[in-house]
Protein backbone atom coordinates (compact mmCIF):
# COMPACT_ATOMS: atom_id res chain seq x y z
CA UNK A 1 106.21 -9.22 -8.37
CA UNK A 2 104.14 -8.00 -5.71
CA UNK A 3 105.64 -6.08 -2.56
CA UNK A 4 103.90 -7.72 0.18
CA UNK A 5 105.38 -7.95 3.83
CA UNK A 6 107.39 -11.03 4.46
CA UNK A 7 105.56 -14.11 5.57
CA UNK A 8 108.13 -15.33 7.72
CA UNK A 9 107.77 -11.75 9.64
CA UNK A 10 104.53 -12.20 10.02
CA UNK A 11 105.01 -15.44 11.41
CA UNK A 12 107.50 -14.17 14.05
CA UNK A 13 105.87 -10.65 14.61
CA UNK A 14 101.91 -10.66 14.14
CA UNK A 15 100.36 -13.94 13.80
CA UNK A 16 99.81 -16.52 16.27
CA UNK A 17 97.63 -19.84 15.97
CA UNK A 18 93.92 -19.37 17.68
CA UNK A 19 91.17 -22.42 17.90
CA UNK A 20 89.16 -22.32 14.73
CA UNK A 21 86.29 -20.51 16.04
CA UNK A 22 82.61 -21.23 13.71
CA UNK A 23 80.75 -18.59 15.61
CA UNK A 24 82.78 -15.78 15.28
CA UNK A 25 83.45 -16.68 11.79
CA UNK A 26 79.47 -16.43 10.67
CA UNK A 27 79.98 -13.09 12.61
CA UNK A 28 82.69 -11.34 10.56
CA UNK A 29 80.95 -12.96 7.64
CA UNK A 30 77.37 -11.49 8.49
CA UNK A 31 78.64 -8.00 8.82
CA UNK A 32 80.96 -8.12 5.36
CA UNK A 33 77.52 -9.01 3.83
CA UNK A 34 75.83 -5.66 5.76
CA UNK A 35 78.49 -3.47 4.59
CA UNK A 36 78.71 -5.51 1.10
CA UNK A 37 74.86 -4.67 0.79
CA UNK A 38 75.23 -0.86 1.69
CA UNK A 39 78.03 -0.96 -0.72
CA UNK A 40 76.17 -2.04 -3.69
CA UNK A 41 73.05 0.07 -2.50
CA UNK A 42 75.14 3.72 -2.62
CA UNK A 43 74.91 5.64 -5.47
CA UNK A 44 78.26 6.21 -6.68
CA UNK A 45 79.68 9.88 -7.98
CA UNK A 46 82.82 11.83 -7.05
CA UNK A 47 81.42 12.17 -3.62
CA UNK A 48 80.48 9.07 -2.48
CA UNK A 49 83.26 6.68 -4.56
CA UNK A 50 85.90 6.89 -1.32
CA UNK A 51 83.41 5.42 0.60
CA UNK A 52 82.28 2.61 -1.10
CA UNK A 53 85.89 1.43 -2.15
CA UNK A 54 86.57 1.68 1.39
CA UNK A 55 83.62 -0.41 2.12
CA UNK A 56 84.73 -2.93 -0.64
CA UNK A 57 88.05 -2.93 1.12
CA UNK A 58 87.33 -3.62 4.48
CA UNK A 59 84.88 -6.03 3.24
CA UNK A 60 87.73 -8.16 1.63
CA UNK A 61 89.67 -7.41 5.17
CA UNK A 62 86.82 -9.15 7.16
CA UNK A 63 87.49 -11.49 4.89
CA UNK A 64 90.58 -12.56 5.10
CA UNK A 65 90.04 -11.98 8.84
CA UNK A 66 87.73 -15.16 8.59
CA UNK A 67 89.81 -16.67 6.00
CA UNK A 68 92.98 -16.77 8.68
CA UNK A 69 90.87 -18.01 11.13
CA UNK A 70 89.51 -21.01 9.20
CA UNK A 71 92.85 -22.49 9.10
CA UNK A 72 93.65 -21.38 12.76
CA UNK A 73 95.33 -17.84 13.08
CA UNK A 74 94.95 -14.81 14.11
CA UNK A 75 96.86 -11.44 12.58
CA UNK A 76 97.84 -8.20 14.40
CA UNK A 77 98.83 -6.59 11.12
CA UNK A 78 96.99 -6.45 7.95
CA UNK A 79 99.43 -6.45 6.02
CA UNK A 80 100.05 -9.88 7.07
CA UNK A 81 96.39 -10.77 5.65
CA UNK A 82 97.20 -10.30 2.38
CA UNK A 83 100.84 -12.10 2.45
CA UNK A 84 99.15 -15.20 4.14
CA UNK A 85 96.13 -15.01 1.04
CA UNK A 86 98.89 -14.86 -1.45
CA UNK A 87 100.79 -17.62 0.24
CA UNK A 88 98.38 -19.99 -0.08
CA UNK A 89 97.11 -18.78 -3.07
CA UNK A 90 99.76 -18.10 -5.45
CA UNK A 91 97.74 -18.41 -8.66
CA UNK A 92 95.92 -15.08 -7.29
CA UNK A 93 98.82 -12.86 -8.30
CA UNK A 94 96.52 -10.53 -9.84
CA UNK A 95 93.81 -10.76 -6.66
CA UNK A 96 96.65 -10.40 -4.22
CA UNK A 97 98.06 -7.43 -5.98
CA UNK A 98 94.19 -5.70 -6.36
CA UNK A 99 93.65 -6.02 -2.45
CA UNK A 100 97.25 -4.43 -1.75
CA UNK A 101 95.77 -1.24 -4.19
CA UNK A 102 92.67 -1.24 -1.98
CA UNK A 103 94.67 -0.98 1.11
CA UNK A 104 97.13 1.87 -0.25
CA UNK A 105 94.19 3.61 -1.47
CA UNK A 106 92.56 3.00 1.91
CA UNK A 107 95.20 4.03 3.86
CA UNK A 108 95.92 7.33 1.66
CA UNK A 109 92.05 8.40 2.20
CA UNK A 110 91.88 7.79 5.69
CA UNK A 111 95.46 8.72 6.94
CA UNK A 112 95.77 12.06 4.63
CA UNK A 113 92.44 12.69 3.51
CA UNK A 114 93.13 11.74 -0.53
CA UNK A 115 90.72 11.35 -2.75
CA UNK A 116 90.20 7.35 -4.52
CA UNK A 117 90.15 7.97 -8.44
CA UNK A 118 86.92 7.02 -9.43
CA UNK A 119 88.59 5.35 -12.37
CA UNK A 120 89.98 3.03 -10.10
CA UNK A 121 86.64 1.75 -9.10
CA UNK A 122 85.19 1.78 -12.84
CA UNK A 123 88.11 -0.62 -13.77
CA UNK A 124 88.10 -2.74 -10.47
CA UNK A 125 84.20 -2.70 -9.56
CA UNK A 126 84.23 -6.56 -10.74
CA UNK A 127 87.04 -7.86 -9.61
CA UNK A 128 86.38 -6.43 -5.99
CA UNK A 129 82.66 -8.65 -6.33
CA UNK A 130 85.02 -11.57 -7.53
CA UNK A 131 87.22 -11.26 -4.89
CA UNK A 132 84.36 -11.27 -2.14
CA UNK A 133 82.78 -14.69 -3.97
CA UNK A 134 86.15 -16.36 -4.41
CA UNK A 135 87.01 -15.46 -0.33
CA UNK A 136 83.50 -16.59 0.94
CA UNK A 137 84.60 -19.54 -1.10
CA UNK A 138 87.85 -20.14 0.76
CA UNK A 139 86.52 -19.97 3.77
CA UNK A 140 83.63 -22.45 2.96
């Protein structure tokens, strides 16, 4: 099982319902694809690999931004992102449990300056392109 934050919390704490809004939706998707192509454009070594996961992560973030507001809501929490993907998606177990690594890794690198294995993005460098198609997808 996958320790995500409760979806009723979210409900009560950090989302709220927002008009489904097409422009700003094209937006966040426009600049996922901008940091998705600098992504795929960086040479990756020991140096540059934090970067680029953390690209691929707040990629799938914009994401799910857009994804949220699709089907009318807006989230003050990330968190909350990737409890609402999971709830509508509960075949994506193993999706849902990849973005929560991307944000732990995330958060590690940018809150106490740790380093992201590189063998994490070896292993995951697929998935986090599946991910992005299977979003874009959802969001249609």
């Amino acid at each position: 099982m996958i320790d995500l934050m409760d979806w009723k919390e979210c409900e009560k704490e950090f989302i709220r319902k927002v008009s489904v809004d097409e422009e700003r939706i094209k937006a966040i998707i426009s600049k996922a694809d901008k940091r998705l192509k600098r992504a795929r454009n960086t040479e990756i070594n020991e140096d540059t690999v934090d970067l680029v996961v953390e690209d691929y992560y707040e990629i799938i973030k914009e994401l799910l931004v857009a994804y949220l507001l699709r089907n009318g809501l807006r989230s003050r929490n990330h968190q909350c992102l990737i409890s609402y993907f999971y709830k509508q998606n509960p075949d994506c177990e193993k999706e849902t449990l990849l973005i929560s690594q991307m944000s732990f890794f995330r958060n590690r690198l940018n809150y106490y300056g740790e380093d992201i294995p590189m063998e994490f993005y070896q292993q995951n460098k697929d998935e986090f392109e599946s991910l992005i198609k299977l979003l874009k997808k959802l969001i249609g």
